[in-house]
Protein backbone atom coordinates (compact mmCIF):
# COMPACT_ATOMS: atom_id res chain seq x y z
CA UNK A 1 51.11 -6.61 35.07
CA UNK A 2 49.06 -5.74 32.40
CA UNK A 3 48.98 -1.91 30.48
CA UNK A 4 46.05 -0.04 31.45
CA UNK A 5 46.37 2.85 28.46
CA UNK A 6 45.80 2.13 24.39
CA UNK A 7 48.70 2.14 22.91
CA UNK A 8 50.34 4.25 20.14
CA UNK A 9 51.31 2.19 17.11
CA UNK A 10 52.68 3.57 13.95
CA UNK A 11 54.62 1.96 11.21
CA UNK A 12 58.33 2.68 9.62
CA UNK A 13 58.58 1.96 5.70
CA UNK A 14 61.77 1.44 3.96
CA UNK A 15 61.94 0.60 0.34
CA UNK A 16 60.03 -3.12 0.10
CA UNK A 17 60.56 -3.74 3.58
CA UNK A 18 63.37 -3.53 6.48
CA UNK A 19 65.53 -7.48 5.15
CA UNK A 20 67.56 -6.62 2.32
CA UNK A 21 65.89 -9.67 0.29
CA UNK A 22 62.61 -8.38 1.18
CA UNK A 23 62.71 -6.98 -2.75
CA UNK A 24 62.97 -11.05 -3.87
CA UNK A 25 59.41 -11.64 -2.30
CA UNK A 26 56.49 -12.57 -4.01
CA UNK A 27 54.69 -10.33 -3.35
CA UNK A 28 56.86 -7.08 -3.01
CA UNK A 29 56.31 -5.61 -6.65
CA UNK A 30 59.72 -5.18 -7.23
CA UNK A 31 58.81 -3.23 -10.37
CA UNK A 32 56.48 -1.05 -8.60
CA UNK A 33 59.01 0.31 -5.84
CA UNK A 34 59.29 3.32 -7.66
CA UNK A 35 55.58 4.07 -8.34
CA UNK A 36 53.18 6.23 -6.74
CA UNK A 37 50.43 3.38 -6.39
CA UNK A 38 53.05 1.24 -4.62
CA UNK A 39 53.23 3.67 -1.60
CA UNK A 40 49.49 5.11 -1.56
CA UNK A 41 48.80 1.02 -1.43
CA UNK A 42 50.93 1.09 1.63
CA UNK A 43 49.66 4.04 3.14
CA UNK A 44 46.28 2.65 2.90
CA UNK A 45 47.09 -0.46 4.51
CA UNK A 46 48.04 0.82 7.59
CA UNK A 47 45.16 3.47 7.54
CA UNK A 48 42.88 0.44 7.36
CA UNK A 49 44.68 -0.73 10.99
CA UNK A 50 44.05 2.57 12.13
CA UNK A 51 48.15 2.98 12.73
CA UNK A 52 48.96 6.77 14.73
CA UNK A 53 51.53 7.64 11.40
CA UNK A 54 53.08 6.17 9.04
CA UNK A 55 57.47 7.33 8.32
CA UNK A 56 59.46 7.08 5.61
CA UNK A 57 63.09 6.50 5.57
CA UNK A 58 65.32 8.35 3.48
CA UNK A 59 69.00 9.63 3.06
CA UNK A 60 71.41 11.35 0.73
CA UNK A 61 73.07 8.10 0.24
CA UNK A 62 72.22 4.58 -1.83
CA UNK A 63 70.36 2.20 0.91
CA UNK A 64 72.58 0.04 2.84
CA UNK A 65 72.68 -2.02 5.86
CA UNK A 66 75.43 0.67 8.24
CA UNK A 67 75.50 -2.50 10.53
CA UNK A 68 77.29 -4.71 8.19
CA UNK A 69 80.17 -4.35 6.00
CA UNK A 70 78.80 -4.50 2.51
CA UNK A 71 80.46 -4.22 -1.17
CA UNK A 72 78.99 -0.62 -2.37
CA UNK A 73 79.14 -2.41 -5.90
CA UNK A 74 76.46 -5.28 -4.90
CA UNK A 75 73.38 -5.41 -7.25
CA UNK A 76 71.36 -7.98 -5.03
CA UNK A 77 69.77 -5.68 -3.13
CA UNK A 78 67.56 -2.24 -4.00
CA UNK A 79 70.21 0.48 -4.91
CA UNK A 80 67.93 3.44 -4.80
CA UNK A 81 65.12 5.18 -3.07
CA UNK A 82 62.82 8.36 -3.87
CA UNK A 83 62.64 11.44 -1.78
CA UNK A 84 60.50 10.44 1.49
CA UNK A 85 58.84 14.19 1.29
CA UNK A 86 57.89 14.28 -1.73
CA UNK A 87 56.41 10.24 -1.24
CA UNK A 88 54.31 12.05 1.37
CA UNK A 89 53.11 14.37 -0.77
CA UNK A 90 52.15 11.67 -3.03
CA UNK A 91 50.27 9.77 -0.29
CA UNK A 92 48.39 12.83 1.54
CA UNK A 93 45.47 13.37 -0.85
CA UNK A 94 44.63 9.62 -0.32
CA UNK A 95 44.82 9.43 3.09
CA UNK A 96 42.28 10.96 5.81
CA UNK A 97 43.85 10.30 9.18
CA UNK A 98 47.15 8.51 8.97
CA UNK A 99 50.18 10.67 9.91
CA UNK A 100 52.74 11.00 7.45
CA UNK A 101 56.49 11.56 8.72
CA UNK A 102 59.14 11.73 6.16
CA UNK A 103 62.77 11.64 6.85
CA UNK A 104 65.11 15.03 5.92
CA UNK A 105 68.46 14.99 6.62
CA UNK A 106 69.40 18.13 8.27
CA UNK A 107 73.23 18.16 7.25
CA UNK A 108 73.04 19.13 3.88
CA UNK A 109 69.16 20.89 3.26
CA UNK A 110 68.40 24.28 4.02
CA UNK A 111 66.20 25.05 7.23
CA UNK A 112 64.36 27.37 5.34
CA UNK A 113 63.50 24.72 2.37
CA UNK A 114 62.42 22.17 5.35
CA UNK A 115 60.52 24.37 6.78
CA UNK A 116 58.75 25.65 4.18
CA UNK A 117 58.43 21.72 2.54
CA UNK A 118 56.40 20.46 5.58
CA UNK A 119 54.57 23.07 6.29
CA UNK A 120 52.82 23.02 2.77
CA UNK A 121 52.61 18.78 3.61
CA UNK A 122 50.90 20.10 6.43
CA UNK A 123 48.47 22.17 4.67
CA UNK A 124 47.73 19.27 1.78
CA UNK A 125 47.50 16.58 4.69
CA UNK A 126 44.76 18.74 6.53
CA UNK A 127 47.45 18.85 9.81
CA UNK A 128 48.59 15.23 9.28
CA UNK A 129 52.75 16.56 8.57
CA UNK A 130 55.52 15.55 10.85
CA UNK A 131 59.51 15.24 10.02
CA UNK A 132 62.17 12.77 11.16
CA UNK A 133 65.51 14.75 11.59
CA UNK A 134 67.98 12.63 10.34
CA UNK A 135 72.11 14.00 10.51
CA UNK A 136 74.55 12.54 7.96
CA UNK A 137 78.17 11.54 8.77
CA UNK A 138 79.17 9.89 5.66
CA UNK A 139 81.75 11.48 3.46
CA UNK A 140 80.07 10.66 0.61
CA UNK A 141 76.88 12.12 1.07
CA UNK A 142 78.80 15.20 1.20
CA UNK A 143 80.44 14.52 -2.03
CA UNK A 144 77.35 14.68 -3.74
CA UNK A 145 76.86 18.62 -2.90
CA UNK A 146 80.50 19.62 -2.78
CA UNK A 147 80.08 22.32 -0.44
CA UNK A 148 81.64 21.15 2.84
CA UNK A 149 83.93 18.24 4.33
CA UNK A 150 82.37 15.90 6.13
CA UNK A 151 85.35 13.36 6.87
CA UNK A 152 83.32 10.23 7.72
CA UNK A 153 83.69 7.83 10.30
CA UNK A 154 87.13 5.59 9.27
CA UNK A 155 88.14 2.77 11.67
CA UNK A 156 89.44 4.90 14.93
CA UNK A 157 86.39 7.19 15.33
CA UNK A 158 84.03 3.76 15.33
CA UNK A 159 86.12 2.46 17.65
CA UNK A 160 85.75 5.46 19.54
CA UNK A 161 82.09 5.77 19.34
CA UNK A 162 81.71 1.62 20.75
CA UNK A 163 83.59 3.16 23.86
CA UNK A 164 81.36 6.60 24.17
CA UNK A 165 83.46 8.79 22.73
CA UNK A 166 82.21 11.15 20.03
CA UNK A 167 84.71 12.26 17.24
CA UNK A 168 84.64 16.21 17.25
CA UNK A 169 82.76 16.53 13.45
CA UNK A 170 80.32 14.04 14.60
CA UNK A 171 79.64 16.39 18.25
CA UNK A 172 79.30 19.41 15.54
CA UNK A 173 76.91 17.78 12.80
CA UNK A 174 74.23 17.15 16.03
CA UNK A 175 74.45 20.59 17.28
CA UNK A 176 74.29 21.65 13.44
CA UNK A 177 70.93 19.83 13.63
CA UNK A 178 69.70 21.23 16.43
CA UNK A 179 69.91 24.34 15.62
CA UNK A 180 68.13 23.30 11.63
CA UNK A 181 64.84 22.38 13.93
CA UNK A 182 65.28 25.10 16.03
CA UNK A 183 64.63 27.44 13.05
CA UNK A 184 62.66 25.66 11.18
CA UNK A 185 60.20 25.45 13.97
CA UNK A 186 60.66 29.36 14.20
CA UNK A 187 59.88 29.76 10.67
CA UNK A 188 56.58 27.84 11.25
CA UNK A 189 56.10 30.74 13.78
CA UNK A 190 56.85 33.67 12.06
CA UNK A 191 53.53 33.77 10.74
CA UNK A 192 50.67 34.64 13.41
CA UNK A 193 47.79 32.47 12.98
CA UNK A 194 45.44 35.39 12.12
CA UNK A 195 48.30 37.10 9.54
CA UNK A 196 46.11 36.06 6.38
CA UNK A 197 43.22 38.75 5.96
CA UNK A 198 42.37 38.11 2.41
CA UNK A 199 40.04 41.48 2.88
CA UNK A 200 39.13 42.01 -1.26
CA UNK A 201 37.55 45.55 -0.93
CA UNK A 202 40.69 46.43 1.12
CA UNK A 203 43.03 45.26 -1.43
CA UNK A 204 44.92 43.28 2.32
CA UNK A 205 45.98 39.66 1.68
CA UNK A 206 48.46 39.76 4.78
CA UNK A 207 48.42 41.93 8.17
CA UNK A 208 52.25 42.81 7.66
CA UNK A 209 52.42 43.41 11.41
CA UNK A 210 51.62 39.46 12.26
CA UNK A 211 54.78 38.14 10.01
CA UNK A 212 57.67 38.17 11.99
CA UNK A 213 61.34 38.09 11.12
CA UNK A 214 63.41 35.31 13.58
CA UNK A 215 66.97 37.05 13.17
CA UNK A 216 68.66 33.51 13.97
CA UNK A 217 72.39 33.90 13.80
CA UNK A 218 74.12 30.56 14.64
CA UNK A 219 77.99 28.87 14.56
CA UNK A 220 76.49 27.48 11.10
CA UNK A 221 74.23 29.57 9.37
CA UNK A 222 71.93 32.48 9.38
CA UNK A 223 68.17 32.86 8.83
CA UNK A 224 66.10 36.07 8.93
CA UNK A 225 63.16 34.82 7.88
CA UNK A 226 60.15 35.17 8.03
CA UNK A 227 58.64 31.96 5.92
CA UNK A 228 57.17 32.78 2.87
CA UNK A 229 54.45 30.01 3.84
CA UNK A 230 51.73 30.63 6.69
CA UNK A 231 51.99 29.00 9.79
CA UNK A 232 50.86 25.27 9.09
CA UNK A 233 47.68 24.03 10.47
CA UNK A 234 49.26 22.17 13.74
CA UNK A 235 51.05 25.44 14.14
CA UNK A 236 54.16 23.13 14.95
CA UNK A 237 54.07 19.81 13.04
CA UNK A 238 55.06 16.73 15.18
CA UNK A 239 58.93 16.61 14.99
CA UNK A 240 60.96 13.17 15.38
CA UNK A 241 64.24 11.60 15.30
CA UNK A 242 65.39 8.08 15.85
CA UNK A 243 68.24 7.86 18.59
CA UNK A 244 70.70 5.31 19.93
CA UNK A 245 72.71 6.65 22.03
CA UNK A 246 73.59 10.21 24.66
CA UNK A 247 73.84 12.74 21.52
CA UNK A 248 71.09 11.19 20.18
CA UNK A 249 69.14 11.41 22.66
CA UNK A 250 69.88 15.17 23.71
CA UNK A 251 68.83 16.52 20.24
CA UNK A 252 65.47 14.66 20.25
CA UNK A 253 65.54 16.04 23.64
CA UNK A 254 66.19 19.50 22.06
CA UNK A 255 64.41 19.30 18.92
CA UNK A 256 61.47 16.51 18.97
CA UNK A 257 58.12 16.02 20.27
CA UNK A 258 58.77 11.85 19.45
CA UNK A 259 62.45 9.82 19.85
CA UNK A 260 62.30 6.14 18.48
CA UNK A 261 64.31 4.25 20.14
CA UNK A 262 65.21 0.88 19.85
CA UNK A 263 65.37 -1.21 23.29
CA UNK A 264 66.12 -4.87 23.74
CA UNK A 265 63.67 -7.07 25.49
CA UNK A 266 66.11 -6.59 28.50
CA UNK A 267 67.33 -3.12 28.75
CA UNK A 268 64.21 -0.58 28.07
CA UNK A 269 64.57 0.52 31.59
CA UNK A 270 67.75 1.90 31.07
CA UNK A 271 66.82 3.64 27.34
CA UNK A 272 63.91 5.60 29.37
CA UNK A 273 66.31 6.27 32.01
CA UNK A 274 68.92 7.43 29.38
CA UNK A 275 66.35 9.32 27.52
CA UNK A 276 65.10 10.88 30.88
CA UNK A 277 68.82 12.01 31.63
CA UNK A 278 69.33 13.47 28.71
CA UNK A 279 65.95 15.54 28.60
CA UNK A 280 67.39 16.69 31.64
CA UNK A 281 71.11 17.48 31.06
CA UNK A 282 70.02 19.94 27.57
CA UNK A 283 67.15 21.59 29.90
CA UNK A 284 64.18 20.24 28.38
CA UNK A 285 60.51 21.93 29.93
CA UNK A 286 57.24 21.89 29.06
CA UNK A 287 56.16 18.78 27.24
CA UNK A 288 57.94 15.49 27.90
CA UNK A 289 59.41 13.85 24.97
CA UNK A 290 57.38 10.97 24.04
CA UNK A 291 59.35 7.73 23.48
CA UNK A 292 58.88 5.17 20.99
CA UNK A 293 60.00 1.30 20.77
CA UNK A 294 61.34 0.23 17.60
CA UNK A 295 61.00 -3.57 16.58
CA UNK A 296 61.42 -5.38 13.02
CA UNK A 297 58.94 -7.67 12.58
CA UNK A 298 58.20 -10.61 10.64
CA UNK A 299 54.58 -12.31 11.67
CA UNK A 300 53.22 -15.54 11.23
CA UNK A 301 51.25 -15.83 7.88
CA UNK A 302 48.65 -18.58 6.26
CA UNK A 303 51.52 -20.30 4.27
CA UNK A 304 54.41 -19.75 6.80
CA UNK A 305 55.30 -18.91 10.32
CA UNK A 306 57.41 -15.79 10.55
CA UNK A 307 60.48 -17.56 12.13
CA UNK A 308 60.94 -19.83 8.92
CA UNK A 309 60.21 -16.78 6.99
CA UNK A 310 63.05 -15.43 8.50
CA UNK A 311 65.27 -18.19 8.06
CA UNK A 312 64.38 -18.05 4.04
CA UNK A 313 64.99 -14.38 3.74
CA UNK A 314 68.50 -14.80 5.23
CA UNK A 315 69.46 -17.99 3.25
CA UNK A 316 68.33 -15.82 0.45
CA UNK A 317 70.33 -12.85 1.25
CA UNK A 318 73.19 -15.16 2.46
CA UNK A 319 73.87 -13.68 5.66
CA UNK A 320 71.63 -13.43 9.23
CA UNK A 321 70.18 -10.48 9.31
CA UNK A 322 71.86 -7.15 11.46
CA UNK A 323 69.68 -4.40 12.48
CA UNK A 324 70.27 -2.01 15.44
CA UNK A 325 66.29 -2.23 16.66
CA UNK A 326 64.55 -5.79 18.34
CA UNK A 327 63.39 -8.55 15.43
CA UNK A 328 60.62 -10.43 16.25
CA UNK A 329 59.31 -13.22 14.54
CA UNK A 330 56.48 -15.05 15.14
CA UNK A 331 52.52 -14.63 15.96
CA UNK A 332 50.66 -11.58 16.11
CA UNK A 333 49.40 -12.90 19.39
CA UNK A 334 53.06 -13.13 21.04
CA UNK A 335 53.77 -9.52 19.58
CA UNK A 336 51.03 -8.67 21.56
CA UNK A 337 52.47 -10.15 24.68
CA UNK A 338 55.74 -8.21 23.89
CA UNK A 339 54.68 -5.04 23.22
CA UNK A 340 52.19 -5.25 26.16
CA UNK A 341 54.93 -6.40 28.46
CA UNK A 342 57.07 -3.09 27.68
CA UNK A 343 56.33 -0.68 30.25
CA UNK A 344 56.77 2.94 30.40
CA UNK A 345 56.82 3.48 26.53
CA UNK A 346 54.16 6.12 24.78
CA UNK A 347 54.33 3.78 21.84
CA UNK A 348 55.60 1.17 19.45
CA UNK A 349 57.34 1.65 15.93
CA UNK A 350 56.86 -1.59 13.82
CA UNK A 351 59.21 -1.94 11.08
CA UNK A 352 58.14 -4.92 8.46
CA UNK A 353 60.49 -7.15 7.32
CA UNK A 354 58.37 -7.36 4.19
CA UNK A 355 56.82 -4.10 3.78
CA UNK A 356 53.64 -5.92 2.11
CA UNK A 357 53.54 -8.88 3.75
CA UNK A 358 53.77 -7.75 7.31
CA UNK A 359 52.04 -4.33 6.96
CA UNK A 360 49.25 -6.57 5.69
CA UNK A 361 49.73 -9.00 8.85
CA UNK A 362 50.03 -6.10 11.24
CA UNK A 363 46.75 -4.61 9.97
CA UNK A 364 44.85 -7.94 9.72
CA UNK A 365 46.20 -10.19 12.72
CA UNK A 366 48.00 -7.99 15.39
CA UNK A 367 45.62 -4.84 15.63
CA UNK A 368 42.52 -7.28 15.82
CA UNK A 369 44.39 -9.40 18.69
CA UNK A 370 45.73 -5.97 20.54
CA UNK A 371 41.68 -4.61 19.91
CA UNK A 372 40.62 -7.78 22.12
CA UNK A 373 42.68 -6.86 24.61
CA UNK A 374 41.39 -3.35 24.81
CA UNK A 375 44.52 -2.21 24.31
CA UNK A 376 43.93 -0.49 20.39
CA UNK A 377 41.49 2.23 19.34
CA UNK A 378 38.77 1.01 16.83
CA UNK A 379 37.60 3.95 15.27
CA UNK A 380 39.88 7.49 14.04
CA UNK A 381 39.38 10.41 16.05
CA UNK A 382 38.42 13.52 13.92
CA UNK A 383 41.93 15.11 14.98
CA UNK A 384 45.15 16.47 13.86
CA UNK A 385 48.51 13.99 13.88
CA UNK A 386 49.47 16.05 17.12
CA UNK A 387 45.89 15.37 18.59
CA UNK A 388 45.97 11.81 17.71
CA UNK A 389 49.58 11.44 19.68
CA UNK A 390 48.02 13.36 22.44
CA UNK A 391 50.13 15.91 21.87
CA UNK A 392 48.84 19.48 22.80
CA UNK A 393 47.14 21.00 19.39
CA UNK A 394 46.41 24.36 20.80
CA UNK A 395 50.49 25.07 20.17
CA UNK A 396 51.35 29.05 21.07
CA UNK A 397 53.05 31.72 18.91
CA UNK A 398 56.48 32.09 20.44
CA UNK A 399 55.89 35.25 18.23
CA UNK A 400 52.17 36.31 18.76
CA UNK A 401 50.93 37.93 21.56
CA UNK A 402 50.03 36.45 24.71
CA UNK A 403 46.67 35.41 25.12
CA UNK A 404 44.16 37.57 27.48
């Protein structure tokens, strides 16, 4: 059976790609990682494919693979990262219709400084801003602040999450983020659209009546509010998180307008079902939560198929690659196949291997082939990132009043 809607595509970046020798490429400009033109090179790649959004990964933490056990001390692999927000910021003045979603872990940043950060990347993207909530387990992340304990997961509480148990901290650092998007999508709120006057002969900038104060009071914190930056031009910014498993699931269900998941060729059945369930079991209405496919990707290329390329990378890392979403490797036209044969998702989140390399075959080999098939747009819309995710754009004030 084949898929009778276009599909969503949008691309995950990482550092020089998703393999931990993807640095050691030829092409990877190891000494550029760190650069603005490195990223706004990237960013225009995938605007070129027309991709829905592009996100960037990010944590508190030096990159590493959480899937393997790795020596913190090894220097073979990229041992730093810049701030994923402020990359956005970087790459929005360049960019005219690619989404930008960085990643901002909730656990140790303010819900007002969030809020307030992506709203103004929604203003300097022309309402092109979203955010991938990201919670943080790891002890030494919260070393670096010194403000709270976060224990960390030792050998027992693994072992308890591989059965479906969650270790009590863990249970509190989700709800903790829940209730960071809850308020930072009521600080994009406290603002009514039509609070700016700007009336010169009346000496009014702001109709004091149309800011609102959101009196949160929480387990964890307190915000009054309101922002001190208007309401952003999507009015809510397209929220996301990446999920694995129940918890997971039930704060994107609580918090997000996108969950990536990552399905194997086998089970997506069962992540929509989960994902369904757990929409269900926090109360979820209005909008459904859109879900995403995940899948690492390395693609066929001129010189090399992406199967050997594969192969290299992991002789040249010394160890097969681990990763919690689908690899593929191979031709853009069997991608094609794989992403068309995966029903019931909104859309796909390609992760290169090789950020350049496979960004570049992605936007030169798999969106022609998927364009053949009518299954890929081949123009922009003139729309917001929420209009281009078909996402409603006409978003109500939960403080405003009602419409006539």
């Amino acid at each position: 059976m084949t898929r009778r809607h276009p599909l969503h595509l949008g691309v995950a970046l990482d550092g020089a790609g998703w393999h931990p020798a993807a640095w050691r490429e030829p092409n990877s400009r190891p000494h550029e990682l760190f650069s603005g033109s490195y990223w706004t090179d990237l960013a225009a790649t995938a605007q070129r494919g027309l991709l829905d959004f592009l996100t960037i990964e990010d944590s508190l933490s030096v990159p590493a693979n959480p899937y393997v056990a790795e020596d913190p001390d090894a220097v073979d692999q990229v041992r730093a990262r810049l701030d994923a927000h402020l990359v956005a910021a970087r790459i929005a003045p360049t960019t005219r219709h690619l989404g930008l979603i960085p990643t901002i872990t909730t656990t140790h940043t303010e819900p007002f400084h969030v809020s307030k950060a992506l709203a103004t990347l929604d203003y300097t993207s022309r309402g092109r801003a979203g955010w991938q909530v990201k919670v943080s387990s790891s002890a030494q992340e919260a070393a670096h602040f010194g403000r709270r304990d976060v224990p960390g997961l030792d050998k027992r509480d693994r072992e308890a999450l591989a059965n479906g148990e969650l270790p009590g901290f863990v249970a509190d650092l989700f709800d903790e983020a829940a209730d960071v998007a809850d308020v930072v999508r009521r600080l994009w709120d406290s603002w009514e659209d039509d609070a700016e006057i700007r009336d010169v002969p009346t000496r009014r900038f702001i109709d004091r009546d149309k800011l609102h104060h959101i009196d949160f009071e929480g387990r964890f914190f307190s915000v009054r509010g309101p922002s001190i930056t208007p309401r952003p031009p999507q009015g809510q910014p397209v929220v996301t998180a990446l999920a694995h498993r129940d918890v997971a699931y039930e704060l994107a269900a609580c918090a997000a307008d996108l969950v990536f998941t990552t399905p194997t060729e086998t089970n997506g059945p069962q992540v929509l079902a989960d994902v369904v369930a757990a929409a269900a079991n926090v109360g979820r209405r209005g909008e459904p939560l859109r879900v995403y496919a995940d899948v690492l990707v390395f693609l066929d290329t001129e010189r090399e198929s992406g199967s050997a390329r594969l192969r290299r990378l992991d002789d040249v890392a010394g160890n097969e690659l681990v990763t919690d979403a689908t690899v593929f490797a191979g031709s853009a036209a069997d991608l094609a196949d794989l992403l068309e044969s995966w029903h019931g998702f909104d859309g796909f989140r390609i992760r290169p291997g090789v950020a350049v390399d496979d960004l570049e075959a992605v936007t030169s080999t798999l969106i022609p082939e998927l364009q053949r098939r009518g299954l890929f747009r081949t123009e922009y819309p003139d729309t917001s990132l929420r209009g281009l995710l078909a996402l409603p754009t006409a978003v109500p004030n939960r403080y405003g009043a009602p419409a006539a």
